[in-house]
N, C-alpha and C. Protein backbone atom coordinates (compact mmCIF):
# COMPACT_ATOMS: atom_id res chain seq x y z
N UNK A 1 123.83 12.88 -51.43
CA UNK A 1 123.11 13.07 -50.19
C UNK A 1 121.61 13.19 -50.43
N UNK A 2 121.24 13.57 -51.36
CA UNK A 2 119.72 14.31 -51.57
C UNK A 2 119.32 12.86 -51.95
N UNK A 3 119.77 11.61 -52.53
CA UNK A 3 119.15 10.31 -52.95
C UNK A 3 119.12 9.79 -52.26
N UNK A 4 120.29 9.73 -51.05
CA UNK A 4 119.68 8.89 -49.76
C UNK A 4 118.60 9.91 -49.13
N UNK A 5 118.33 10.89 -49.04
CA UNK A 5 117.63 11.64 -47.91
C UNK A 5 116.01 11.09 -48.49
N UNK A 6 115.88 10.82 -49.98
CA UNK A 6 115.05 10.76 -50.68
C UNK A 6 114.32 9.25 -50.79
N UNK A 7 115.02 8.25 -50.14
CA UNK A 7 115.27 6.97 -50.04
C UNK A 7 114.47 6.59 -48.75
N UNK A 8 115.10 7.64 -47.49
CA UNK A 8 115.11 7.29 -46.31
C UNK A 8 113.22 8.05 -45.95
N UNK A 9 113.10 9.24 -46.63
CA UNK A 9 111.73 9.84 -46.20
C UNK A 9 111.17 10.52 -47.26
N UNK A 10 110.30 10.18 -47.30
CA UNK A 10 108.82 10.48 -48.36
C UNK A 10 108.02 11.96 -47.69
N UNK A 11 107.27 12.53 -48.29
CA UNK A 11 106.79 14.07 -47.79
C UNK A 11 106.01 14.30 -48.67
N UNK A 12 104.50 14.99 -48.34
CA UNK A 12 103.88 15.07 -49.36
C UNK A 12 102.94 16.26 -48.25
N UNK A 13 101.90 17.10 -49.17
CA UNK A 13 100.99 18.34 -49.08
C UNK A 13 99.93 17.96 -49.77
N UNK A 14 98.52 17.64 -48.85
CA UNK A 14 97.33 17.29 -50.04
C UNK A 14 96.35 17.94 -49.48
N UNK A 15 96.14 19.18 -50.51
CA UNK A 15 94.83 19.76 -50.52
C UNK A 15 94.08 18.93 -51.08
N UNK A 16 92.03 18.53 -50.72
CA UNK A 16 91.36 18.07 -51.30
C UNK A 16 89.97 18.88 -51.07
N UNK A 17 89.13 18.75 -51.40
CA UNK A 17 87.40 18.66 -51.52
C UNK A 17 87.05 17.49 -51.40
N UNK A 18 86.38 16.79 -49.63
CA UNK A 18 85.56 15.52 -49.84
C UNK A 18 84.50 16.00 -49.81
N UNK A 19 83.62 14.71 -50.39
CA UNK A 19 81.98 14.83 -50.84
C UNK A 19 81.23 14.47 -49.20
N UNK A 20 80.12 15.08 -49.59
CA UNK A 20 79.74 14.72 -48.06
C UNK A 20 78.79 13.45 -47.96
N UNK A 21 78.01 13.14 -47.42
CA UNK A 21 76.81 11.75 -47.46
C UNK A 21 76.04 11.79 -48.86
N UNK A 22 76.19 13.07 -49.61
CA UNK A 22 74.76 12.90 -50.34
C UNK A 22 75.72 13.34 -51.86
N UNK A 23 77.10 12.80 -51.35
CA UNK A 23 77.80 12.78 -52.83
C UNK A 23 78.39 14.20 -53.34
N UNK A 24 78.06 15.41 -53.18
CA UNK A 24 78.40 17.10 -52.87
C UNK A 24 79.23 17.48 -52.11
N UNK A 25 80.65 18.49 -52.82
CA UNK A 25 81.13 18.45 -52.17
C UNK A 25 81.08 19.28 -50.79
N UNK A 26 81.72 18.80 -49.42
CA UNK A 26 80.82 19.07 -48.58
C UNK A 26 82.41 19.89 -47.12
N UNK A 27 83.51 19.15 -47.61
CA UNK A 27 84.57 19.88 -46.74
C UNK A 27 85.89 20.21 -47.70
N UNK A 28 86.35 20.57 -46.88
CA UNK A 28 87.89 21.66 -47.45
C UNK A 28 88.78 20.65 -46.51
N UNK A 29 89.60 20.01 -46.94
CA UNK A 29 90.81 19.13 -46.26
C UNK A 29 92.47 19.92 -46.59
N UNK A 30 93.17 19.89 -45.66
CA UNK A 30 94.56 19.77 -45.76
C UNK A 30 95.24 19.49 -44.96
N UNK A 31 96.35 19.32 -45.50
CA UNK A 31 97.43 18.30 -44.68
C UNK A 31 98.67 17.82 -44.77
N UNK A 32 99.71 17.59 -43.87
CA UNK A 32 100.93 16.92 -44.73
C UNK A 32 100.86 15.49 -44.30
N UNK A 33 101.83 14.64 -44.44
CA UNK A 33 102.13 12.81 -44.64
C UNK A 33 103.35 13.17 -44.90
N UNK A 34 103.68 11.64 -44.19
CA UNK A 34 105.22 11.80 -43.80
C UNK A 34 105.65 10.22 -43.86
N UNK A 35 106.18 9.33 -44.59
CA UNK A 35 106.75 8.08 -44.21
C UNK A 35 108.03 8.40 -44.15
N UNK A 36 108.98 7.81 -43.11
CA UNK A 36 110.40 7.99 -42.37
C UNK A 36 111.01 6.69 -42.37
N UNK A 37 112.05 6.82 -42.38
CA UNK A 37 113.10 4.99 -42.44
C UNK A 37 112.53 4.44 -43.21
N UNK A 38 112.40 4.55 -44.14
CA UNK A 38 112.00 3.84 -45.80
C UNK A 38 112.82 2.45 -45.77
N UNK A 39 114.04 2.60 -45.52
CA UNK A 39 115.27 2.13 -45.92
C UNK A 39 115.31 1.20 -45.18
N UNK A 40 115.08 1.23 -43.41
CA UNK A 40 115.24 0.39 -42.54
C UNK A 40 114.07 -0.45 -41.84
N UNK A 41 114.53 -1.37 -41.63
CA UNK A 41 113.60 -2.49 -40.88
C UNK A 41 112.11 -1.75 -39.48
N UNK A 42 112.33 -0.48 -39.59
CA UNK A 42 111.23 0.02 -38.45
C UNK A 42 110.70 1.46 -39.45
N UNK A 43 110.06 1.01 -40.68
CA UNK A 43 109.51 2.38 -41.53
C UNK A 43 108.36 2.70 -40.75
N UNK A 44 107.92 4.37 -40.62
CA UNK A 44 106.95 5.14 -39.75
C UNK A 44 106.37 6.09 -40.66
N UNK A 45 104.86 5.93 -40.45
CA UNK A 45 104.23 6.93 -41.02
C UNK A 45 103.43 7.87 -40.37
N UNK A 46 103.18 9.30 -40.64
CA UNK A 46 102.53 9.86 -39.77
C UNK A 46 101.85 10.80 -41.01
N UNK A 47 100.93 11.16 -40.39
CA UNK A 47 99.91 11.89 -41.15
C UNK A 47 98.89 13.24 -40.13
N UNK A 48 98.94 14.46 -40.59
CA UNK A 48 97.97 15.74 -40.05
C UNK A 48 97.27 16.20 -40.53
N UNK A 49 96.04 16.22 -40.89
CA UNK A 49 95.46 17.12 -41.74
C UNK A 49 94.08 18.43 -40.40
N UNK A 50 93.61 18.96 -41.48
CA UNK A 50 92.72 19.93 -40.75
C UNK A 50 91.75 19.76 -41.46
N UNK A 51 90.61 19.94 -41.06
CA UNK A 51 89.24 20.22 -41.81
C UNK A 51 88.88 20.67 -41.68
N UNK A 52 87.39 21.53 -42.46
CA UNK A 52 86.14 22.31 -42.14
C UNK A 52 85.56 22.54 -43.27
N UNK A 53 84.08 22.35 -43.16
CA UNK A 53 82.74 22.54 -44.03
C UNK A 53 83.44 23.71 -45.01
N UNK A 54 82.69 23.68 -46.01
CA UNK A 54 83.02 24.87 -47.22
C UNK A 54 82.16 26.10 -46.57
N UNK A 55 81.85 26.56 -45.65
CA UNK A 55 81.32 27.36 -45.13
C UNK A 55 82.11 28.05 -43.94
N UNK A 56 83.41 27.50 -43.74
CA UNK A 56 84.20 27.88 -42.90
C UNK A 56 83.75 26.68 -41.18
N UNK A 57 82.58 26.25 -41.05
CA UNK A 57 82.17 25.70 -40.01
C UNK A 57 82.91 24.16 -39.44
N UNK A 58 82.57 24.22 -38.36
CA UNK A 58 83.09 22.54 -37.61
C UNK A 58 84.98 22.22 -37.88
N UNK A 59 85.70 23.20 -37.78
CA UNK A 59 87.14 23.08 -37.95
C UNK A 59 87.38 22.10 -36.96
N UNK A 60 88.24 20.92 -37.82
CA UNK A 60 88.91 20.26 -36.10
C UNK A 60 90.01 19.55 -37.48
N UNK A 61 90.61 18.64 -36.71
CA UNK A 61 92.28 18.25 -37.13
C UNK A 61 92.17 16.49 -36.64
N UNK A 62 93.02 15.81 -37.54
CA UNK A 62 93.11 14.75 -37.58
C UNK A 62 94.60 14.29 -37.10
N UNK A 63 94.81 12.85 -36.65
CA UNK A 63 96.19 12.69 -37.03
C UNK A 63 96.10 11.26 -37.27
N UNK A 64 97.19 10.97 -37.68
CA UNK A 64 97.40 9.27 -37.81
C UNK A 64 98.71 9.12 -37.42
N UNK A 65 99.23 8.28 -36.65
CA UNK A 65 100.65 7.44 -36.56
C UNK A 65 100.87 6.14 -36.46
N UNK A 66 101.69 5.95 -37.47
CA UNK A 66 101.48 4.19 -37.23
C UNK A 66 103.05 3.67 -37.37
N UNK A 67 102.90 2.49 -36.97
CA UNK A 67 104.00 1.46 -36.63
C UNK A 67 103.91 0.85 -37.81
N UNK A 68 104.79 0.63 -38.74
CA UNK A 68 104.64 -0.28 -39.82
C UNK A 68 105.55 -1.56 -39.53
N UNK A 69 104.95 -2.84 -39.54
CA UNK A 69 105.44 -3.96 -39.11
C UNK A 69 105.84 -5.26 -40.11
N UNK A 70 105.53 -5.15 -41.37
CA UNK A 70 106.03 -5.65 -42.69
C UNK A 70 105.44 -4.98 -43.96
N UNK A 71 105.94 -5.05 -45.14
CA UNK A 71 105.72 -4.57 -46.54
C UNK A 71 105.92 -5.81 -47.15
N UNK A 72 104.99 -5.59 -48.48
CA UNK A 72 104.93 -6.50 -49.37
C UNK A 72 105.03 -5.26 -50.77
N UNK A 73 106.02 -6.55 -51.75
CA UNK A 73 106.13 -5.36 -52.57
C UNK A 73 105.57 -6.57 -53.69
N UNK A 74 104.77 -6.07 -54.90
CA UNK A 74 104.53 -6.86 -56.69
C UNK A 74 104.80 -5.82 -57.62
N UNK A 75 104.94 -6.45 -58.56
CA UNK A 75 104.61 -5.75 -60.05
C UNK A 75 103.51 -6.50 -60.71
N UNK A 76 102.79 -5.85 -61.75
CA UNK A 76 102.02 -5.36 -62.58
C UNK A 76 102.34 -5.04 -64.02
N UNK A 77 103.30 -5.73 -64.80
CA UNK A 77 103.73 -5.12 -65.87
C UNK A 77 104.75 -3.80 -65.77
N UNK A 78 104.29 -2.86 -66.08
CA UNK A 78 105.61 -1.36 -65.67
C UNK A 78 104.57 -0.81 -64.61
N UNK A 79 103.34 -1.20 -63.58
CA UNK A 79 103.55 -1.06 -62.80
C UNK A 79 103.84 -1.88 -61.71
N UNK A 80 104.20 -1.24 -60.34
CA UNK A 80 104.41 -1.63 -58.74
C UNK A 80 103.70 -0.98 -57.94
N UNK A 81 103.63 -2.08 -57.03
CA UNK A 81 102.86 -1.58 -55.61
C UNK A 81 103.68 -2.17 -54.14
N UNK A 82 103.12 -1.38 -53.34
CA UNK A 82 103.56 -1.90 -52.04
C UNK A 82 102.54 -1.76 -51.07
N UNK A 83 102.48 -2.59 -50.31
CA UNK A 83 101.55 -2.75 -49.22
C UNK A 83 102.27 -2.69 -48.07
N UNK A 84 101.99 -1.56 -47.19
CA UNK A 84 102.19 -1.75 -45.37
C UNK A 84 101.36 -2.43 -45.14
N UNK A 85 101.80 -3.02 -43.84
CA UNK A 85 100.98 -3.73 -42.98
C UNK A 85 101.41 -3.14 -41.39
N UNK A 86 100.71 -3.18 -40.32
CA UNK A 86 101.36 -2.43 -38.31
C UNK A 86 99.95 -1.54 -37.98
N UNK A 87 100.26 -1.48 -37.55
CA UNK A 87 98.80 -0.29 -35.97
C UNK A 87 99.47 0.82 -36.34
N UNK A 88 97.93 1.75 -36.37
CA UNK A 88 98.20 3.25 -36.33
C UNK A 88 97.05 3.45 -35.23
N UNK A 89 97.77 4.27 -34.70
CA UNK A 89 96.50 5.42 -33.30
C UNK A 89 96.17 6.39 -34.60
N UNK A 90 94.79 6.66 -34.79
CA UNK A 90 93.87 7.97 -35.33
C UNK A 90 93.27 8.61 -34.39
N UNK A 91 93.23 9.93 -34.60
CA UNK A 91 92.61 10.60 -33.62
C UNK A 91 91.30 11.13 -34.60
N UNK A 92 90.00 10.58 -33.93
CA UNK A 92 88.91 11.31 -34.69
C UNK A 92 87.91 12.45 -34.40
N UNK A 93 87.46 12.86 -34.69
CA UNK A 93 87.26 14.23 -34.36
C UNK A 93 86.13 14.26 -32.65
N UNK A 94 85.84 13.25 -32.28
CA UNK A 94 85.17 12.65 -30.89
C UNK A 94 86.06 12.29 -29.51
N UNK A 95 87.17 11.39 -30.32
CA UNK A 95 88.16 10.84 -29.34
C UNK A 95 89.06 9.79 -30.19
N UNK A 96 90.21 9.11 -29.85
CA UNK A 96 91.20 8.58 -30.55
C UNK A 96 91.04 7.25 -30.24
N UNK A 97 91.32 6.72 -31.65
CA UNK A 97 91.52 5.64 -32.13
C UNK A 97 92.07 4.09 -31.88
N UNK A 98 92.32 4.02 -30.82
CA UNK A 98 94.58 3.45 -30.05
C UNK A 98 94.25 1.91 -31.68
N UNK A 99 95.53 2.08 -31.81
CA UNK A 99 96.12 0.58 -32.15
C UNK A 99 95.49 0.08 -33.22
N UNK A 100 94.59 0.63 -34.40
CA UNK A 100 93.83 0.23 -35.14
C UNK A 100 94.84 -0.74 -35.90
N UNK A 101 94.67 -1.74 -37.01
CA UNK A 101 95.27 -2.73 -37.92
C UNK A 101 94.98 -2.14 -38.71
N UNK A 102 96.06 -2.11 -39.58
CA UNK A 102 96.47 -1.47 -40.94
C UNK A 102 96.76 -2.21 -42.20
């Protein structure tokens, strides 16, 4: 059960530090990501994170959801990659995104 569950959805937690315009780091990020139906012909990804300045300032929250509409998979020797391709709505910290290409 745990290899299909593991098959079917991906899950991940990413704390980071991005740099700001002048290369320093400049915010505190976190967040989870989520790809769902791995397995089947309609795979979905969604993504939340939160932000704010290393000073505690300008907190606001992101999201992403997207429609994934084909994958391409290669190798590389012992490595692989895969490429999505479908529209995700982002919401940016002004107003949202609709339908961007992915």
């Amino acid at each position: 059960m745990l290899a299909l569950l593991f098959h079917l959805v991906r899950v991940a937690l990413y704390p980071s530090t991005q740099n700001g315009p002048d290369g320093k780091p400049a915010w505190k990020v976190s967040g989870t990501w989520k790809f769902t139906n791995l397995s089947s012909k309609s795979p979905a990804f969604n993504a939340s994170f939160d932000m704010m300045k290393l000073d505690g300032s300008s907190k606001h929250k992101h999201t992403i959801d997207a429609t994934i509409t084909s994958a391409d998979f290669s190798r590389a020797g012992k490595s692989s990659l895969r490429t999505y391709s479908g529209t995700a709505t982002i919401s940016m910290k002004e107003a949202i995104q609709g339908k961007t290409n992915i």
